[in-house]
PDB file of N, CA and C in Angstrom:
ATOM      1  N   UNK A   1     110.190  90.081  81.813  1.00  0.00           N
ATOM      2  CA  UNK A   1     111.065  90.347  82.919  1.00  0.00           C
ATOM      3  C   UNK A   1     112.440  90.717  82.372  1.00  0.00           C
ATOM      4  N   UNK A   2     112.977  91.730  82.803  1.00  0.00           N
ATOM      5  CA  UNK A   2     114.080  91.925  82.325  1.00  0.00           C
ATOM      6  C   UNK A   2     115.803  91.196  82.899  1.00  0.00           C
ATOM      7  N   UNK A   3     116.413  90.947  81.652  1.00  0.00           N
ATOM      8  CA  UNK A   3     117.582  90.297  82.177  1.00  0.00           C
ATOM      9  C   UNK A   3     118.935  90.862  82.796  1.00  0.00           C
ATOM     10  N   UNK A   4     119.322  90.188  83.519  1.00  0.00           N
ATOM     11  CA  UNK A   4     120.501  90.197  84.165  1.00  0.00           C
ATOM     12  C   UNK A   4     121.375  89.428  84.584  1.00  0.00           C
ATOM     13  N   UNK A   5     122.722  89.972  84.964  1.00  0.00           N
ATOM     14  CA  UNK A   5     123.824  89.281  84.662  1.00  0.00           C
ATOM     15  C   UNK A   5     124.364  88.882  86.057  1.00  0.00           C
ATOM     16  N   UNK A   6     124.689  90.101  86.683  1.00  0.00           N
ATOM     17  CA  UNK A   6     125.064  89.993  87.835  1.00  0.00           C
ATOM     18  C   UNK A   6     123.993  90.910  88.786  1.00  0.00           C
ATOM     19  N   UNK A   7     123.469  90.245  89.967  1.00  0.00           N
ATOM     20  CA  UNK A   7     121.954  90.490  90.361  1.00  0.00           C
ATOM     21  C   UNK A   7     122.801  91.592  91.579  1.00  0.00           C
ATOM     22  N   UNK A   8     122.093  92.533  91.409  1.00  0.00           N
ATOM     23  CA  UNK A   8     122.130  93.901  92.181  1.00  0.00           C
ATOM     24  C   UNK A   8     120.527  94.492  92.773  1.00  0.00           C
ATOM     25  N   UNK A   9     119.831  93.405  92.389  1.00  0.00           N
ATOM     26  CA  UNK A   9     118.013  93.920  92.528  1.00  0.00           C
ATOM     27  C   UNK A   9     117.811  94.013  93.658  1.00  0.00           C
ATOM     28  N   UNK A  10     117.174  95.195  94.662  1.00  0.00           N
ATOM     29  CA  UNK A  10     116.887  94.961  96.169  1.00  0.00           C
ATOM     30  C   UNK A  10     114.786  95.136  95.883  1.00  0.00           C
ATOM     31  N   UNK A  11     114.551  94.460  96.521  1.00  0.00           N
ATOM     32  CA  UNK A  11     113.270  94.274  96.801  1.00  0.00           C
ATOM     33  C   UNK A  11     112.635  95.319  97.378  1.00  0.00           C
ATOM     34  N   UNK A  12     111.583  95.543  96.978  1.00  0.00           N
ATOM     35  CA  UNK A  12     111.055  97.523  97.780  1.00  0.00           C
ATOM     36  C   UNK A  12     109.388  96.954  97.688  1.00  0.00           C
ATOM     37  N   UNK A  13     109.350  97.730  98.779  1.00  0.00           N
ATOM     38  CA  UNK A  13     107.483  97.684  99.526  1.00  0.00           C
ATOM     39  C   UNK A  13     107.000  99.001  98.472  1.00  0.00           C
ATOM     40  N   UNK A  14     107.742  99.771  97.870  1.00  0.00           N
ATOM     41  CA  UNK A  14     107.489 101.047  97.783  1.00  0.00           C
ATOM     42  C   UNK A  14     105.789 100.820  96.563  1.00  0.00           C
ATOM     43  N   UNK A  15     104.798 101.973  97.182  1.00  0.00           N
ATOM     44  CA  UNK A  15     103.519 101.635  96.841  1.00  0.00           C
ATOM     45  C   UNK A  15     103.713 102.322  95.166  1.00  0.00           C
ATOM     46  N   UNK A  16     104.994 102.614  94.659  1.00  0.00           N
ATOM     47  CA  UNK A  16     105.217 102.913  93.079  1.00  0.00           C
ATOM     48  C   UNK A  16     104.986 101.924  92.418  1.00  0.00           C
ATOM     49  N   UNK A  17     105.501 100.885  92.471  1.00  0.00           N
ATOM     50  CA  UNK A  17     104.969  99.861  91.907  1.00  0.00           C
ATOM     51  C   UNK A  17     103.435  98.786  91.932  1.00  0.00           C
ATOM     52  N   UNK A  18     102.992  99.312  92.826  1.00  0.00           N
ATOM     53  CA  UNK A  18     101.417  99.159  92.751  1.00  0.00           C
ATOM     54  C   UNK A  18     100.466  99.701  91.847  1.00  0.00           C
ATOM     55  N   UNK A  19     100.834 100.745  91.311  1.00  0.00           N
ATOM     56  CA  UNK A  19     100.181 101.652  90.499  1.00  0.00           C
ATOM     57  C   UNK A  19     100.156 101.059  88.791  1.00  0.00           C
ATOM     58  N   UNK A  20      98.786 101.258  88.290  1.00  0.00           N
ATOM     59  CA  UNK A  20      98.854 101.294  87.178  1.00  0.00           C
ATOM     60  C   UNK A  20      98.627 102.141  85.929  1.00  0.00           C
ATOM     61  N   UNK A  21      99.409 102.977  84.571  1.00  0.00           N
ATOM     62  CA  UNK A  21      98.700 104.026  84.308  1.00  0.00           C
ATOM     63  C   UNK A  21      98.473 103.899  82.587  1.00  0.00           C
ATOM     64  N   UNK A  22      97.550 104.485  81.893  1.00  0.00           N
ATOM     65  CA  UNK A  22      97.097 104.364  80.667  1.00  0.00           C
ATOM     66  C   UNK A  22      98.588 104.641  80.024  1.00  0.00           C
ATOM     67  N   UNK A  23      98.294 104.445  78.202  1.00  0.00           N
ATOM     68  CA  UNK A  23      99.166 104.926  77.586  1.00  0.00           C
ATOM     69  C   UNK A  23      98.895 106.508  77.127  1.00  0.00           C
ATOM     70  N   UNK A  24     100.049 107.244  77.345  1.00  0.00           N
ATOM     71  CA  UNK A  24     100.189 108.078  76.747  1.00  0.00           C
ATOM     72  C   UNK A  24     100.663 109.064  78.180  1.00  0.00           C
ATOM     73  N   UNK A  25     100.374 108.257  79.119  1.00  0.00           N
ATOM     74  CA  UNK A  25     100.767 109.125  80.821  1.00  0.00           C
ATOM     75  C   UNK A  25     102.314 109.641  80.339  1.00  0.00           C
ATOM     76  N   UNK A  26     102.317 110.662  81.787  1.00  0.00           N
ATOM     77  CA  UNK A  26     103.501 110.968  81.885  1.00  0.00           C
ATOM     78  C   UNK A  26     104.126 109.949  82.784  1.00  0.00           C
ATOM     79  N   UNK A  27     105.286 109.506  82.500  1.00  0.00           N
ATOM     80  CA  UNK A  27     105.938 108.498  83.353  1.00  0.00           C
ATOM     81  C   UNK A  27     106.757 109.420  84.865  1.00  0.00           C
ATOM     82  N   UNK A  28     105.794 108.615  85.793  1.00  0.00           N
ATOM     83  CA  UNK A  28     105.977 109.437  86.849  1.00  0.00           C
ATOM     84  C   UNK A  28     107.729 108.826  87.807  1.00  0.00           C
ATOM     85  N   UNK A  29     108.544 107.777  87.542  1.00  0.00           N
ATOM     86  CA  UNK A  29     109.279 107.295  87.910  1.00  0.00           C
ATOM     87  C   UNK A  29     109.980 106.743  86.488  1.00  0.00           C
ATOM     88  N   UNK A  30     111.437 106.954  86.164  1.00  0.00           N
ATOM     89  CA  UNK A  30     112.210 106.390  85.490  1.00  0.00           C
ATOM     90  C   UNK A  30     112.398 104.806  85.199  1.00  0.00           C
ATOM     91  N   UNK A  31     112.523 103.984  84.491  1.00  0.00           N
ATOM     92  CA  UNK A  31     112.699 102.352  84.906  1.00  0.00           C
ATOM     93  C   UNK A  31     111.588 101.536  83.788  1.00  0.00           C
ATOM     94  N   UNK A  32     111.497 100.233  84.388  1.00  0.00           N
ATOM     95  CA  UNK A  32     111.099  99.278  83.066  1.00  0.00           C
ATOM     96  C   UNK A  32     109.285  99.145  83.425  1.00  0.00           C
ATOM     97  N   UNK A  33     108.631  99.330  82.366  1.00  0.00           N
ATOM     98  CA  UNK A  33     107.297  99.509  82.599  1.00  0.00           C
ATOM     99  C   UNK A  33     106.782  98.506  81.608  1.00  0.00           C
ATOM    100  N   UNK A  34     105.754  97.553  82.678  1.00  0.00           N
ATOM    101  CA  UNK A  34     105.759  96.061  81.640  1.00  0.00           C
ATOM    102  C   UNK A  34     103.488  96.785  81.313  1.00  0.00           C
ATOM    103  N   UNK A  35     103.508  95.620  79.870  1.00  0.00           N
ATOM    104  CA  UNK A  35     101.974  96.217  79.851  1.00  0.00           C
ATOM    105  C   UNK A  35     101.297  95.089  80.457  1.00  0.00           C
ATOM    106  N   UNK A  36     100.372  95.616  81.663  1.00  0.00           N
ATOM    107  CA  UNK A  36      99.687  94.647  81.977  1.00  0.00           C
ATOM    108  C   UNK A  36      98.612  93.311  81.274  1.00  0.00           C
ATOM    109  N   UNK A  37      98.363  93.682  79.793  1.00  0.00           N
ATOM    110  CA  UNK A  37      97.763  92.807  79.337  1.00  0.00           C
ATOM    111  C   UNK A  37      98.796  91.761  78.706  1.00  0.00           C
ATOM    112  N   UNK A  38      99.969  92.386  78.200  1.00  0.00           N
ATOM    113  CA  UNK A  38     100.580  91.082  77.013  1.00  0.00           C
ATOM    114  C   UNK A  38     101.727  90.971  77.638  1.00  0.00           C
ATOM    115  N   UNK A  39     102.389  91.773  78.532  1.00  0.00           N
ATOM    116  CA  UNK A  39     103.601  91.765  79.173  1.00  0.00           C
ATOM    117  C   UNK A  39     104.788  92.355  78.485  1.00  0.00           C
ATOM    118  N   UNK A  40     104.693  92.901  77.075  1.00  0.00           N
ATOM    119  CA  UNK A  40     105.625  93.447  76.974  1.00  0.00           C
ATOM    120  C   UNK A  40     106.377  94.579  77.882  1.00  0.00           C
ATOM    121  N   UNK A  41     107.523  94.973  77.673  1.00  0.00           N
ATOM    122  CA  UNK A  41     108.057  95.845  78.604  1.00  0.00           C
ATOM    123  C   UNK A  41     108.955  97.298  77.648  1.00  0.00           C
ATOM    124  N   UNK A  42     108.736  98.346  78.283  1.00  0.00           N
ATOM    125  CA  UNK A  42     109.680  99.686  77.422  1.00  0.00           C
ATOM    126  C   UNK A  42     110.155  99.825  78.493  1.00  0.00           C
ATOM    127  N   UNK A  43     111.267 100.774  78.110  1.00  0.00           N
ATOM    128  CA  UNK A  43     111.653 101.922  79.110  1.00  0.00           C
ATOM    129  C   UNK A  43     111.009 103.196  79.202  1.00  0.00           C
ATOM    130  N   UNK A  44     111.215 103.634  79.978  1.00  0.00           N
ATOM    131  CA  UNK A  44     110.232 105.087  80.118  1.00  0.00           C
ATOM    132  C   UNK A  44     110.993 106.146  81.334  1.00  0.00           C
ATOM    133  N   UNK A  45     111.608 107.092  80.251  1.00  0.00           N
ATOM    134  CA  UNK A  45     112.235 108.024  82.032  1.00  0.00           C
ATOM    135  C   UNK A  45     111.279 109.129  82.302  1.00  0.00           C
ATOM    136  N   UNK A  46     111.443 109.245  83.391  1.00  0.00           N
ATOM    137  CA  UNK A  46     110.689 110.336  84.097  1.00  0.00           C
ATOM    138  C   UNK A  46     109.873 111.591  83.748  1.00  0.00           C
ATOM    139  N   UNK A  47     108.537 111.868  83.427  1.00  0.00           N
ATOM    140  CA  UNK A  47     108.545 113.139  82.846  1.00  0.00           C
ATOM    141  C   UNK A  47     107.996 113.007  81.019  1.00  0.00           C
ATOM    142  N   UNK A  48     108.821 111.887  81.271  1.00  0.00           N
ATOM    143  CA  UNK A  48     108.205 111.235  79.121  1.00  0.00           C
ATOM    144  C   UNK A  48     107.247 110.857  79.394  1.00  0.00           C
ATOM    145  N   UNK A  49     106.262 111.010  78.343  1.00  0.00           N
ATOM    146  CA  UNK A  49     105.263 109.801  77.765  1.00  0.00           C
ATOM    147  C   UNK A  49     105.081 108.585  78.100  1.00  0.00           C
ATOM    148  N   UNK A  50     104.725 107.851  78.528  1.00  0.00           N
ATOM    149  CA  UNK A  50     104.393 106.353  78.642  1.00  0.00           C
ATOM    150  C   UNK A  50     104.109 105.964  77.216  1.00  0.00           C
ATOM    151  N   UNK A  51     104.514 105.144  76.129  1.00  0.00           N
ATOM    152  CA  UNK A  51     103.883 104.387  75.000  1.00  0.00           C
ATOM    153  C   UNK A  51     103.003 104.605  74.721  1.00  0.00           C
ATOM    154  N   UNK A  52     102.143 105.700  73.928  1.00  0.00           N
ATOM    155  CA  UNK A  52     100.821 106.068  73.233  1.00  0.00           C
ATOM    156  C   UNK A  52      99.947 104.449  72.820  1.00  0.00           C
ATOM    157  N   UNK A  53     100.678 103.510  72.683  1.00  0.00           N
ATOM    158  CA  UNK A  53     100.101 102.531  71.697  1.00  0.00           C
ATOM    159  C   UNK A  53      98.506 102.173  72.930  1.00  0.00           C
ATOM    160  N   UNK A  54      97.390 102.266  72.253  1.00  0.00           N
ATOM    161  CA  UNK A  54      96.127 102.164  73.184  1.00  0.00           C
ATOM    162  C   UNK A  54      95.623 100.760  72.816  1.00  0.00           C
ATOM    163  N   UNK A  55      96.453  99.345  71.998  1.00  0.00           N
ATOM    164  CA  UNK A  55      96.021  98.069  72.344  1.00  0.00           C
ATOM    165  C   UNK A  55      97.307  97.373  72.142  1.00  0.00           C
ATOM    166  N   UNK A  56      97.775  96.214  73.154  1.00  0.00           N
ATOM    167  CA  UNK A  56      98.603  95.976  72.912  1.00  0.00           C
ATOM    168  C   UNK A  56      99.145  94.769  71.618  1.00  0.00           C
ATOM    169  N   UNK A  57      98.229  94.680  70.727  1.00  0.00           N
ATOM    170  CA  UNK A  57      98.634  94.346  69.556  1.00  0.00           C
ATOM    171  C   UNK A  57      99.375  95.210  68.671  1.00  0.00           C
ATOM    172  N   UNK A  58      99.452  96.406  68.760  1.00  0.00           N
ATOM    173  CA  UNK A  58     100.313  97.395  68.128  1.00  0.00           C
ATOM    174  C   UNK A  58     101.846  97.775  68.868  1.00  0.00           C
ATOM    175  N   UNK A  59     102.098  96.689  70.077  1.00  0.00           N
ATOM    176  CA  UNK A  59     103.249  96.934  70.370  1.00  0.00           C
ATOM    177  C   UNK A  59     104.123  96.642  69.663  1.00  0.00           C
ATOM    178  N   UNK A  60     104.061  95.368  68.800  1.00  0.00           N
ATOM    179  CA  UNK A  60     105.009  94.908  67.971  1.00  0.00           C
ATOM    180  C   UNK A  60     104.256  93.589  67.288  1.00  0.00           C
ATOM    181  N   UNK A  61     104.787  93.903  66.073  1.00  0.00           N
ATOM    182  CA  UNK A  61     104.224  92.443  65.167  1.00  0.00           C
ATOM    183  C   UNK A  61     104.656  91.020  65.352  1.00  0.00           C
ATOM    184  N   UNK A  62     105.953  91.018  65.763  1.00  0.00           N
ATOM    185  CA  UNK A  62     106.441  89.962  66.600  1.00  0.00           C
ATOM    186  C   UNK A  62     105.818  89.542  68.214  1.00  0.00           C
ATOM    187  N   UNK A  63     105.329  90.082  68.717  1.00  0.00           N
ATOM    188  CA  UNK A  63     104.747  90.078  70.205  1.00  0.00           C
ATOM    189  C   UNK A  63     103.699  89.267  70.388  1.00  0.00           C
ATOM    190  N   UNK A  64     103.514  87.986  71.013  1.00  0.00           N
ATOM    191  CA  UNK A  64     102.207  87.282  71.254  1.00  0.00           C
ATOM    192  C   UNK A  64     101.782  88.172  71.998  1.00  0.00           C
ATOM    193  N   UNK A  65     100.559  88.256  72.093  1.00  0.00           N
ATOM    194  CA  UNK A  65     100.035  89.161  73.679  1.00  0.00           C
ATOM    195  C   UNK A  65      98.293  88.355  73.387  1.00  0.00           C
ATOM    196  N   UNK A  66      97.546  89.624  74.344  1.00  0.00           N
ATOM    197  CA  UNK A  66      96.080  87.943  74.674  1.00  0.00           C
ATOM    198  C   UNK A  66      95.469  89.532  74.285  1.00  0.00           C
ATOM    199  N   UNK A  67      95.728  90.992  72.976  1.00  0.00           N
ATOM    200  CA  UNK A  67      94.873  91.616  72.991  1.00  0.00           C
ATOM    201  C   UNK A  67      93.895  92.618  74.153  1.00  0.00           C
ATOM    202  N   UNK A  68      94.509  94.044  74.138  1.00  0.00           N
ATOM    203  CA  UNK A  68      93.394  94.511  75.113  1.00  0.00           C
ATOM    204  C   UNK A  68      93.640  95.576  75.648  1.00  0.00           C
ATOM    205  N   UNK A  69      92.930  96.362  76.334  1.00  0.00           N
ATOM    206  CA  UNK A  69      93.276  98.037  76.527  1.00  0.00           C
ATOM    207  C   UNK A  69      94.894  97.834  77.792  1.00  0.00           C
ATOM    208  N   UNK A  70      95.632  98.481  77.124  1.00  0.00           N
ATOM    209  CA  UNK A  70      97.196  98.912  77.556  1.00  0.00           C
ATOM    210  C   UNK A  70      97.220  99.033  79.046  1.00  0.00           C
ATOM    211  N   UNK A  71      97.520  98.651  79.998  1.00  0.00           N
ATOM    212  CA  UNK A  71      97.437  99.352  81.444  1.00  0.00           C
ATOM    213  C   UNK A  71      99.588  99.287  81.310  1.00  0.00           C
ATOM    214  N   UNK A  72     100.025 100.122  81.935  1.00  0.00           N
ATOM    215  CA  UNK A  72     101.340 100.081  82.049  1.00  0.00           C
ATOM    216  C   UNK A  72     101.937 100.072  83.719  1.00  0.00           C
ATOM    217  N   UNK A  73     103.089  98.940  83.912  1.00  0.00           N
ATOM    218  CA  UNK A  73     102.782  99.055  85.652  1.00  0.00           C
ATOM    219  C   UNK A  73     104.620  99.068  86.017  1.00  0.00           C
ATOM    220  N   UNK A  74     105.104  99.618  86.153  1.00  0.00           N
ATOM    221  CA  UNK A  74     106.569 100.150  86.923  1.00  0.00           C
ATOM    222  C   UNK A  74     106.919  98.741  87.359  1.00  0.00           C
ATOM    223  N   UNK A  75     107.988  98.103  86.989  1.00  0.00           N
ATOM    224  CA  UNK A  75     108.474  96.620  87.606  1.00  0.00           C
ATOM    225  C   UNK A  75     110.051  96.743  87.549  1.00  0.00           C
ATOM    226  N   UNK A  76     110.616  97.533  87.224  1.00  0.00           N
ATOM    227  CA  UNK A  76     112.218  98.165  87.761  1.00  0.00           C
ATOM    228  C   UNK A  76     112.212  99.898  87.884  1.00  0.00           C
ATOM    229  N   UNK A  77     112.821 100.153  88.653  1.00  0.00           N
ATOM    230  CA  UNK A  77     113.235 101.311  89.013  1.00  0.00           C
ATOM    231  C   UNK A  77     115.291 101.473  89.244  1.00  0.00           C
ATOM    232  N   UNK A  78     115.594 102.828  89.327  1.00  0.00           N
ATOM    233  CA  UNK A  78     117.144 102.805  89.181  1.00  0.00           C
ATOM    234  C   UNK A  78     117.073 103.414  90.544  1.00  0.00           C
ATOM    235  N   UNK A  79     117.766 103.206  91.693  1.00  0.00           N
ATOM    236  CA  UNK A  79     118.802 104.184  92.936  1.00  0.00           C
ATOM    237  C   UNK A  79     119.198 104.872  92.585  1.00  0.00           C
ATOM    238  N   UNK A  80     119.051 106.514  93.007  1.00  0.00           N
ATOM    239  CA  UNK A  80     119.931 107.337  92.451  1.00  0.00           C
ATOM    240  C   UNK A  80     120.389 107.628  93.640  1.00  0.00           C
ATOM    241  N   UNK A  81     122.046 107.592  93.858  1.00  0.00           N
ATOM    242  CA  UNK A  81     122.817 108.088  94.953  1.00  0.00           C
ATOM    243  C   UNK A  81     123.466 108.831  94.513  1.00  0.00           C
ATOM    244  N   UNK A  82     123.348 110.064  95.657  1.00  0.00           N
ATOM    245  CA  UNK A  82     124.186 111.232  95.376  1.00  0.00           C
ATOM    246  C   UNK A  82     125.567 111.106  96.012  1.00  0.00           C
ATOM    247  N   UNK A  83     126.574 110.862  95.085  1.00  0.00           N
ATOM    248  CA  UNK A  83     128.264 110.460  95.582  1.00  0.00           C
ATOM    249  C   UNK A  83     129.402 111.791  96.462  1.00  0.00           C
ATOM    250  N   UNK A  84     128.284 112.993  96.695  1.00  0.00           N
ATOM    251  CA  UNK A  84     129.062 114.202  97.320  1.00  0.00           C
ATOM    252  C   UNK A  84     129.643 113.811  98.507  1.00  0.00           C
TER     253      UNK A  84
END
């Protein structure tokens, strides 16, 4: 889960975060994308790659995780307001 300082988070129904997608997707929404098996989390903007890594023992050598095919699932997103 990612940290924060001073809480600005609004809560959203939005069905983006329901979704889950392999590694190597194009990241269809900007924001923090945790892996459903070990929980690590990247960033990923819009249009990039999602994390190629296809088990999540190769996320990092430091990383406990429980081993297992990568699912990646959108758990922050940014507001973009247009200030015109």
């Amino acid at each position: 889960m990612p940290f924060y300082k001073h809480s600005v988070f609004t809560k959203s129904d939005s069905a983006a975060f329901d979704q889950t997608y392999p590694p190597g997707a194009r990241t269809p929404y900007s924001g923090i994308y945790r892996c459903e098996v070990c929980g690590f989390e990247v960033v990923s903007t819009e249009g990039h790659p999602l994390p190629p890594e296809h088990s999540c023992v190769q996320h990092s050598a430091q990383w406990q995780c429980r081993h297992g095919i990568v699912r990646w699932r959108l758990v922050t997103a940014p507001v973009h307001v247009n200030n015109n």
